[in-house]
PDB file of N, CA and C in Angstrom:
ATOM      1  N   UNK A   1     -18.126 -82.363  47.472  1.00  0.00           N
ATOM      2  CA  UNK A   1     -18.922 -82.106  48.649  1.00  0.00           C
ATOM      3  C   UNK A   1     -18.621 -83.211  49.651  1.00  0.00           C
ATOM      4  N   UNK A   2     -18.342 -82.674  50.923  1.00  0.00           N
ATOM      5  CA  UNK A   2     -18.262 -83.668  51.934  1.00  0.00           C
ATOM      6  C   UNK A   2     -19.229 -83.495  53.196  1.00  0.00           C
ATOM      7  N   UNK A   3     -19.913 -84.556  53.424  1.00  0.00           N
ATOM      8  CA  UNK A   3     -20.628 -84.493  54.735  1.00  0.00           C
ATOM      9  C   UNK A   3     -20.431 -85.395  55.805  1.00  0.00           C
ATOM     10  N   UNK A   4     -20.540 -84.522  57.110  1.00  0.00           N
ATOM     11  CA  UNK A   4     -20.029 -85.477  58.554  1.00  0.00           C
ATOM     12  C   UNK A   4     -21.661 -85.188  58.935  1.00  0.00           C
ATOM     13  N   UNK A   5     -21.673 -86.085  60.349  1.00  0.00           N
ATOM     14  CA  UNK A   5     -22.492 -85.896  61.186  1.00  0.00           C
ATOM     15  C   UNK A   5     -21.536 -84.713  62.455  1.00  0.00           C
ATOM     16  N   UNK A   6     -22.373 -84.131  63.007  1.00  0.00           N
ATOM     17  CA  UNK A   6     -21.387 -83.287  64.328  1.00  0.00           C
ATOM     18  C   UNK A   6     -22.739 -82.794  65.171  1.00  0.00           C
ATOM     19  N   UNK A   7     -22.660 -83.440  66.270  1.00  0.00           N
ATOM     20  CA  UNK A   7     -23.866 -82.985  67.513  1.00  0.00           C
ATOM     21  C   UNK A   7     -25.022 -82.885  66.917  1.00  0.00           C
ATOM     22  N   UNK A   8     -25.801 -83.708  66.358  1.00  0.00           N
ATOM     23  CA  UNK A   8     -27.167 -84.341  65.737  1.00  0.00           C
ATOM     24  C   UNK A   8     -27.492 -83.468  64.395  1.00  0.00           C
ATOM     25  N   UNK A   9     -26.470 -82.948  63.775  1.00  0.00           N
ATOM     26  CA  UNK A   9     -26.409 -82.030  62.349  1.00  0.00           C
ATOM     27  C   UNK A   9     -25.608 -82.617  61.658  1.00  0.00           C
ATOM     28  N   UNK A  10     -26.207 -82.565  59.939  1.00  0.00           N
ATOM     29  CA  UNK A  10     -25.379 -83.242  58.665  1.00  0.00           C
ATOM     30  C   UNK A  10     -25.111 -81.969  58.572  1.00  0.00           C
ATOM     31  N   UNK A  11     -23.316 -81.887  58.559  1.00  0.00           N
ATOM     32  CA  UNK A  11     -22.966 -80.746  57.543  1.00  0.00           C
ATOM     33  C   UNK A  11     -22.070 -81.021  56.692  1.00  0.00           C
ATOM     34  N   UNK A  12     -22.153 -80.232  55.505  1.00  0.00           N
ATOM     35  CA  UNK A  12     -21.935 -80.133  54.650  1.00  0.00           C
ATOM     36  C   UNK A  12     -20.306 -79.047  53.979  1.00  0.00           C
ATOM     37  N   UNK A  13     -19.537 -79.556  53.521  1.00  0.00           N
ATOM     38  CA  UNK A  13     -18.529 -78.988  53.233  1.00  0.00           C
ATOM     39  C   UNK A  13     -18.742 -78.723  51.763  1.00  0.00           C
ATOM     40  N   UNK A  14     -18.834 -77.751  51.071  1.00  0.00           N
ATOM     41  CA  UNK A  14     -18.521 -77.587  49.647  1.00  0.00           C
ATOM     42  C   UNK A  14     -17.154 -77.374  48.674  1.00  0.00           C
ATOM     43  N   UNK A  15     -17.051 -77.164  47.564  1.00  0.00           N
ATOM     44  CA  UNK A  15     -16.240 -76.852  46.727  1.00  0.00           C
ATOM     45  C   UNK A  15     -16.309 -76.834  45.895  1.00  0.00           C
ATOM     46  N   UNK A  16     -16.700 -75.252  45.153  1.00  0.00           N
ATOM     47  CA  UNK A  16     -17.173 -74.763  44.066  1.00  0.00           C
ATOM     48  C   UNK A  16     -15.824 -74.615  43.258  1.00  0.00           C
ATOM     49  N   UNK A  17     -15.651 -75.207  42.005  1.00  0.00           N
ATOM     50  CA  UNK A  17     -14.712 -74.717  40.923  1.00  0.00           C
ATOM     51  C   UNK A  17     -14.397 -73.430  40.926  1.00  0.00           C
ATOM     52  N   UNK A  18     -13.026 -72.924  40.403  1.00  0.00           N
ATOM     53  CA  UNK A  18     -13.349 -71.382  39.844  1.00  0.00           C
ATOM     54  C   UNK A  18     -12.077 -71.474  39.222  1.00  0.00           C
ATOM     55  N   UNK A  19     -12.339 -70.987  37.611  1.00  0.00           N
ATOM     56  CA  UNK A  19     -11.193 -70.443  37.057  1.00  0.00           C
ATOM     57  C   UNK A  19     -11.679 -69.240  36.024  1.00  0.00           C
ATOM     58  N   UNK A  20     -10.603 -68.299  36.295  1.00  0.00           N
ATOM     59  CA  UNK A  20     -10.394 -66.952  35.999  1.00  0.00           C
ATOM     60  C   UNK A  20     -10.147 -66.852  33.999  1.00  0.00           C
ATOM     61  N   UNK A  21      -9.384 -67.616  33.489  1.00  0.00           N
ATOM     62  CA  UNK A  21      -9.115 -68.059  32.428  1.00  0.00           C
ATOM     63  C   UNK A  21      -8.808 -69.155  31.960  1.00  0.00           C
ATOM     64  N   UNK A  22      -8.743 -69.965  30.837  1.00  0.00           N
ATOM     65  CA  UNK A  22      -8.179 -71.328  30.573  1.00  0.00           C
ATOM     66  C   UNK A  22      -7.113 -71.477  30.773  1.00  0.00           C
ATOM     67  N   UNK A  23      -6.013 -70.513  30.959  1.00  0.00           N
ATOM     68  CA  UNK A  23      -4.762 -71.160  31.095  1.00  0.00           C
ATOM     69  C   UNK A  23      -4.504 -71.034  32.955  1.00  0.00           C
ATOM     70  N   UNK A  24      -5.054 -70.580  33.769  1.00  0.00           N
ATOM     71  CA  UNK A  24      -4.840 -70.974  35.100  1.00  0.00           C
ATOM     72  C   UNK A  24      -5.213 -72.392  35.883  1.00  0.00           C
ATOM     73  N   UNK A  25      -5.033 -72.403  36.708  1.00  0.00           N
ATOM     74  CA  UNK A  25      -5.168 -73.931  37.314  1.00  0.00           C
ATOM     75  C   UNK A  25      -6.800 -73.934  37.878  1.00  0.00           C
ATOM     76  N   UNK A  26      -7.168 -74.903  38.354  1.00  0.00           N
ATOM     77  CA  UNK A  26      -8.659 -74.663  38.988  1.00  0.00           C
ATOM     78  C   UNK A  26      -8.177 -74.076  40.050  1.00  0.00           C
ATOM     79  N   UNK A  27      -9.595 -73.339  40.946  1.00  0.00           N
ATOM     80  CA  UNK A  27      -9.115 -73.075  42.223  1.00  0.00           C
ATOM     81  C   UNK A  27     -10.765 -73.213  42.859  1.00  0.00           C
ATOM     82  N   UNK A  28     -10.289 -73.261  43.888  1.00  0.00           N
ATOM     83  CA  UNK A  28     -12.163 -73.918  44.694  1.00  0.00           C
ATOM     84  C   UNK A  28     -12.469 -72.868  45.677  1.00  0.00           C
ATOM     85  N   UNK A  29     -13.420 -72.374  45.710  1.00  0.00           N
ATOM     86  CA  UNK A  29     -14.388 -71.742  46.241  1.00  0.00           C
ATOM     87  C   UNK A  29     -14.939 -72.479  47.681  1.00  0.00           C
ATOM     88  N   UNK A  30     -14.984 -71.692  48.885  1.00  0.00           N
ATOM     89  CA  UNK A  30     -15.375 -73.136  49.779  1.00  0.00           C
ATOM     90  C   UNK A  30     -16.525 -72.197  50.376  1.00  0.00           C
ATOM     91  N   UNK A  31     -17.574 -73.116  50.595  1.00  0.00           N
ATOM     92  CA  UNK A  31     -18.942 -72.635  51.227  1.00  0.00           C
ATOM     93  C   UNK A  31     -19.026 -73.770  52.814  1.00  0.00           C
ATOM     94  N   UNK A  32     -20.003 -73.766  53.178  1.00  0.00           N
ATOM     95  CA  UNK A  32     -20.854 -74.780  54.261  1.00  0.00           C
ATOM     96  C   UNK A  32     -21.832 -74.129  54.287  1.00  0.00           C
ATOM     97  N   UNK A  33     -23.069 -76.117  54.808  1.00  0.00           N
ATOM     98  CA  UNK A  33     -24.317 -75.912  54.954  1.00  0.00           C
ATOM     99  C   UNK A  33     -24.642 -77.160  55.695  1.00  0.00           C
ATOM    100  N   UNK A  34     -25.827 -76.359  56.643  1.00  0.00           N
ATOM    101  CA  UNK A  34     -25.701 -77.437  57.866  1.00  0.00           C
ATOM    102  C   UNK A  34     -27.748 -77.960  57.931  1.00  0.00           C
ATOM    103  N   UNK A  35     -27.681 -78.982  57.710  1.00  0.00           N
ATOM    104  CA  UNK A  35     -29.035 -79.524  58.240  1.00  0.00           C
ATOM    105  C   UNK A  35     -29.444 -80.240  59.056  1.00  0.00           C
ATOM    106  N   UNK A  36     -30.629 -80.306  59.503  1.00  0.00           N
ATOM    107  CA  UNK A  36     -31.256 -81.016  60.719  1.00  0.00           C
ATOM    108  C   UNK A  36     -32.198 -81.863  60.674  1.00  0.00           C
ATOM    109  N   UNK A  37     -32.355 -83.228  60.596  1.00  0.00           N
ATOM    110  CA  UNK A  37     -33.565 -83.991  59.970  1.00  0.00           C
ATOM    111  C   UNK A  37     -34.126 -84.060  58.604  1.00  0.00           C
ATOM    112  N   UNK A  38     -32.862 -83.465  57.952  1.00  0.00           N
ATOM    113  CA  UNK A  38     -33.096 -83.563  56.424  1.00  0.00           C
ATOM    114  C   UNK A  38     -33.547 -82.273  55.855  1.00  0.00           C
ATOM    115  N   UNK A  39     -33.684 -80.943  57.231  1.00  0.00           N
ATOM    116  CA  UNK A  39     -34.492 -79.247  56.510  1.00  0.00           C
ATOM    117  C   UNK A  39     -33.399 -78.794  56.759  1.00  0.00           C
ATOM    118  N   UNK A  40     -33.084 -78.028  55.910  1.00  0.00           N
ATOM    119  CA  UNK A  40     -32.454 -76.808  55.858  1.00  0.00           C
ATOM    120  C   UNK A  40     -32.164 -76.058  57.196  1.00  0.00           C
ATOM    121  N   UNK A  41     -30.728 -75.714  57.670  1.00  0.00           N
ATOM    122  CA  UNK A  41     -30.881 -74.932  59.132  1.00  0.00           C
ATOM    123  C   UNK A  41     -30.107 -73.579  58.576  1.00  0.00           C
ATOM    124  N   UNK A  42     -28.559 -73.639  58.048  1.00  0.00           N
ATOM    125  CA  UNK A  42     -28.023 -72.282  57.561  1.00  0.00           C
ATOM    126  C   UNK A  42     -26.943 -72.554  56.677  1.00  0.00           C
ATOM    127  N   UNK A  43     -26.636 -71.956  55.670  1.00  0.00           N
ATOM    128  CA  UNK A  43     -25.662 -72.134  54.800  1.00  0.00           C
ATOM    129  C   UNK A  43     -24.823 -70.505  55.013  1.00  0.00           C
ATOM    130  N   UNK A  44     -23.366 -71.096  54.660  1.00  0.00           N
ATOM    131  CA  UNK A  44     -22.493 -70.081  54.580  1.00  0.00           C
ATOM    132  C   UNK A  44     -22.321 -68.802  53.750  1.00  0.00           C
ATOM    133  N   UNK A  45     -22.567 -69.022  52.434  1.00  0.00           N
ATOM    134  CA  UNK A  45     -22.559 -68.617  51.506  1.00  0.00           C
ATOM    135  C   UNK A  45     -20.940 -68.253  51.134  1.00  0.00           C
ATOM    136  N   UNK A  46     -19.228 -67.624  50.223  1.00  0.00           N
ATOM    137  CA  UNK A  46     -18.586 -67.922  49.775  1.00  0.00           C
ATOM    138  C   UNK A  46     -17.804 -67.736  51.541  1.00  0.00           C
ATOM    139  N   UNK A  47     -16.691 -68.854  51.630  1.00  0.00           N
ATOM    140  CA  UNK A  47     -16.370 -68.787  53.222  1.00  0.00           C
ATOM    141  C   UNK A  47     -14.255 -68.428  52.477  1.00  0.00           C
ATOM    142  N   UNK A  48     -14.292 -68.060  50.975  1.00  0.00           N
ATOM    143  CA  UNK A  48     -12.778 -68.115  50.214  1.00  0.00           C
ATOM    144  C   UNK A  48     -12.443 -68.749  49.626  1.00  0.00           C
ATOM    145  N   UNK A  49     -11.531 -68.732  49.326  1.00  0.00           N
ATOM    146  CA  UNK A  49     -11.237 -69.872  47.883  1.00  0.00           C
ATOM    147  C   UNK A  49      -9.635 -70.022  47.875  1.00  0.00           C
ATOM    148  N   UNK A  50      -9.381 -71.244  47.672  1.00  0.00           N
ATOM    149  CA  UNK A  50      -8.933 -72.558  47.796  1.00  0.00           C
ATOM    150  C   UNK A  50      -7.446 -72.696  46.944  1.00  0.00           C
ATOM    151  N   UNK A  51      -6.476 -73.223  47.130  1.00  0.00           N
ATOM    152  CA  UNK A  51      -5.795 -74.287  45.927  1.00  0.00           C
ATOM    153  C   UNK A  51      -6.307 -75.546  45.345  1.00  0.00           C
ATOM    154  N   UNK A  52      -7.093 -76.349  46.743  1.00  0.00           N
ATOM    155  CA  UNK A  52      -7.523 -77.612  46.409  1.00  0.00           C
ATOM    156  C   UNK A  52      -8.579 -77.903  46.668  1.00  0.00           C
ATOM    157  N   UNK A  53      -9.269 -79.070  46.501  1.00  0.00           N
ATOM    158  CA  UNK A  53     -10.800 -79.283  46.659  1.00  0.00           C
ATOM    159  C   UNK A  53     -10.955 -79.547  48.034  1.00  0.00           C
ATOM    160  N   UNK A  54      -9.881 -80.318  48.561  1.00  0.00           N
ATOM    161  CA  UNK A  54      -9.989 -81.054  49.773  1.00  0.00           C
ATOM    162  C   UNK A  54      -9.886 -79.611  51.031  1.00  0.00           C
ATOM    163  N   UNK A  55      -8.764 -78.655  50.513  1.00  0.00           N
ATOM    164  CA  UNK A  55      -9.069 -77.524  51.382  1.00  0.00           C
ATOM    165  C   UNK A  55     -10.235 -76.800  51.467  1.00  0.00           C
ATOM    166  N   UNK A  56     -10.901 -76.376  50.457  1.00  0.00           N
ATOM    167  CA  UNK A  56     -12.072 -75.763  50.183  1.00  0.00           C
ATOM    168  C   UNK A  56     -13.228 -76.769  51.073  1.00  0.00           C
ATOM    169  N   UNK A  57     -13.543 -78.293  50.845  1.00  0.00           N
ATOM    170  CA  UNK A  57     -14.383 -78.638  51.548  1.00  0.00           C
ATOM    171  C   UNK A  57     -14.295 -78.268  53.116  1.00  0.00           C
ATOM    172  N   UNK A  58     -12.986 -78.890  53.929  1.00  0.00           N
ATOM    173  CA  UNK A  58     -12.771 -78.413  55.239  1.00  0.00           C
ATOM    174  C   UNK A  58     -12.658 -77.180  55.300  1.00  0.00           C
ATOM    175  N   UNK A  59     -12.748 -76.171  54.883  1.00  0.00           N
ATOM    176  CA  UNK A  59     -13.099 -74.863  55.046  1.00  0.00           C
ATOM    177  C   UNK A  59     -13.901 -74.958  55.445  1.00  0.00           C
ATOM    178  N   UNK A  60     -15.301 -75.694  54.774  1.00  0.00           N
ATOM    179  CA  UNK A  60     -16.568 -75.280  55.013  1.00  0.00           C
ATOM    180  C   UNK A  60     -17.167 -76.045  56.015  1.00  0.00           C
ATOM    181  N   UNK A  61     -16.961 -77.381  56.254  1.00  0.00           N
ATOM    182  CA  UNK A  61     -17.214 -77.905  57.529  1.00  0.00           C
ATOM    183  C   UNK A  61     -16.598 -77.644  58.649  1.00  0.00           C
ATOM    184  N   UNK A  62     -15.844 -76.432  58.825  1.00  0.00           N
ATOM    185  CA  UNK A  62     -14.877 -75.745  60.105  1.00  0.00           C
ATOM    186  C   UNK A  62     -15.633 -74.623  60.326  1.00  0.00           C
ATOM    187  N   UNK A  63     -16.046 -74.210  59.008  1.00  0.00           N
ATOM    188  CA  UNK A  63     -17.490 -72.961  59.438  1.00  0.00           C
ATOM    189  C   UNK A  63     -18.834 -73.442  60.236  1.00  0.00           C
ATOM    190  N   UNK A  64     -19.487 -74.863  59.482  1.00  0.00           N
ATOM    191  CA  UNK A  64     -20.176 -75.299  59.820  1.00  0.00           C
ATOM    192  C   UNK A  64     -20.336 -76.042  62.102  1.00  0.00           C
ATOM    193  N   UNK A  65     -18.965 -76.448  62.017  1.00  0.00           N
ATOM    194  CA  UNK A  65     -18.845 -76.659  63.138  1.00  0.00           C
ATOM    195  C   UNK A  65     -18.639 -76.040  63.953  1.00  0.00           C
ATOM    196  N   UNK A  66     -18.439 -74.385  63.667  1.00  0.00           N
ATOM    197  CA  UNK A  66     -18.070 -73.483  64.359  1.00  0.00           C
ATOM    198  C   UNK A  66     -19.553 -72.830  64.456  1.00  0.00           C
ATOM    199  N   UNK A  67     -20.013 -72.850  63.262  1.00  0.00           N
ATOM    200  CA  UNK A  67     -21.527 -72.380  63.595  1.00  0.00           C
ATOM    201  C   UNK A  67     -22.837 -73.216  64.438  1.00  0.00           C
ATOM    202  N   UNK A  68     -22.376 -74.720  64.248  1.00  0.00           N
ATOM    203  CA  UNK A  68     -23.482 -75.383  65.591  1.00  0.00           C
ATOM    204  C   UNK A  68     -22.682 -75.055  67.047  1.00  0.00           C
ATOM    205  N   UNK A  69     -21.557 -74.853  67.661  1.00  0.00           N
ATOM    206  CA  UNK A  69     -21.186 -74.612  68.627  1.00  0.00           C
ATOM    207  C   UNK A  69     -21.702 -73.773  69.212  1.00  0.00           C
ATOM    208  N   UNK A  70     -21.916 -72.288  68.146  1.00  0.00           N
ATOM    209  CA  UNK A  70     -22.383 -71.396  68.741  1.00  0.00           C
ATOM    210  C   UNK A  70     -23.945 -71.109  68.603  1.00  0.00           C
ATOM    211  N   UNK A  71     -24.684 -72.057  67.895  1.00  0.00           N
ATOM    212  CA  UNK A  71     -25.804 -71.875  67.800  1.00  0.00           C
ATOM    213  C   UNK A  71     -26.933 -73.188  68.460  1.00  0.00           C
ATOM    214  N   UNK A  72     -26.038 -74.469  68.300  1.00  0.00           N
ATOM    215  CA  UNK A  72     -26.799 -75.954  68.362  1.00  0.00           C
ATOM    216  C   UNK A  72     -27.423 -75.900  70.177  1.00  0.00           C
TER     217      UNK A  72
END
């Protein structure tokens, strides 16, 4: 999980594990979730999934920042 600040909102980048069987590689699931003073404002719910963790997080803080633009 990674979190920035962006225009007075903590958001949140995720990266949920996912593997299909034991012999495949991991693969990450990427969400975002954005708060305001510490409450809850909106989460993404699954935004696709990943090769890596680091992609999967910026997935989700590119949703997130795309969603205060159009909402903040």
């Amino acid at each position: 999980m990674e979190r920035q600040n962006y225009r007075g909102y903590a958001i949140w980048g995720h990266a949920i594990a996912q593997r299909d069987n034991l012999l495949e590689h991991d693969r990450y699931a990427a969400s975002g979730t954005i708060t305001r003073d510490t409450k809850f404002v909106e989460a993404s719910g699954i935004l696709g999934v990943f090769v890596s963790e680091q992609e999967a997080q910026e997935a989700g803080l590119s949703w997130a920042r795309a969603w205060v633009d159009n909402h903040g």
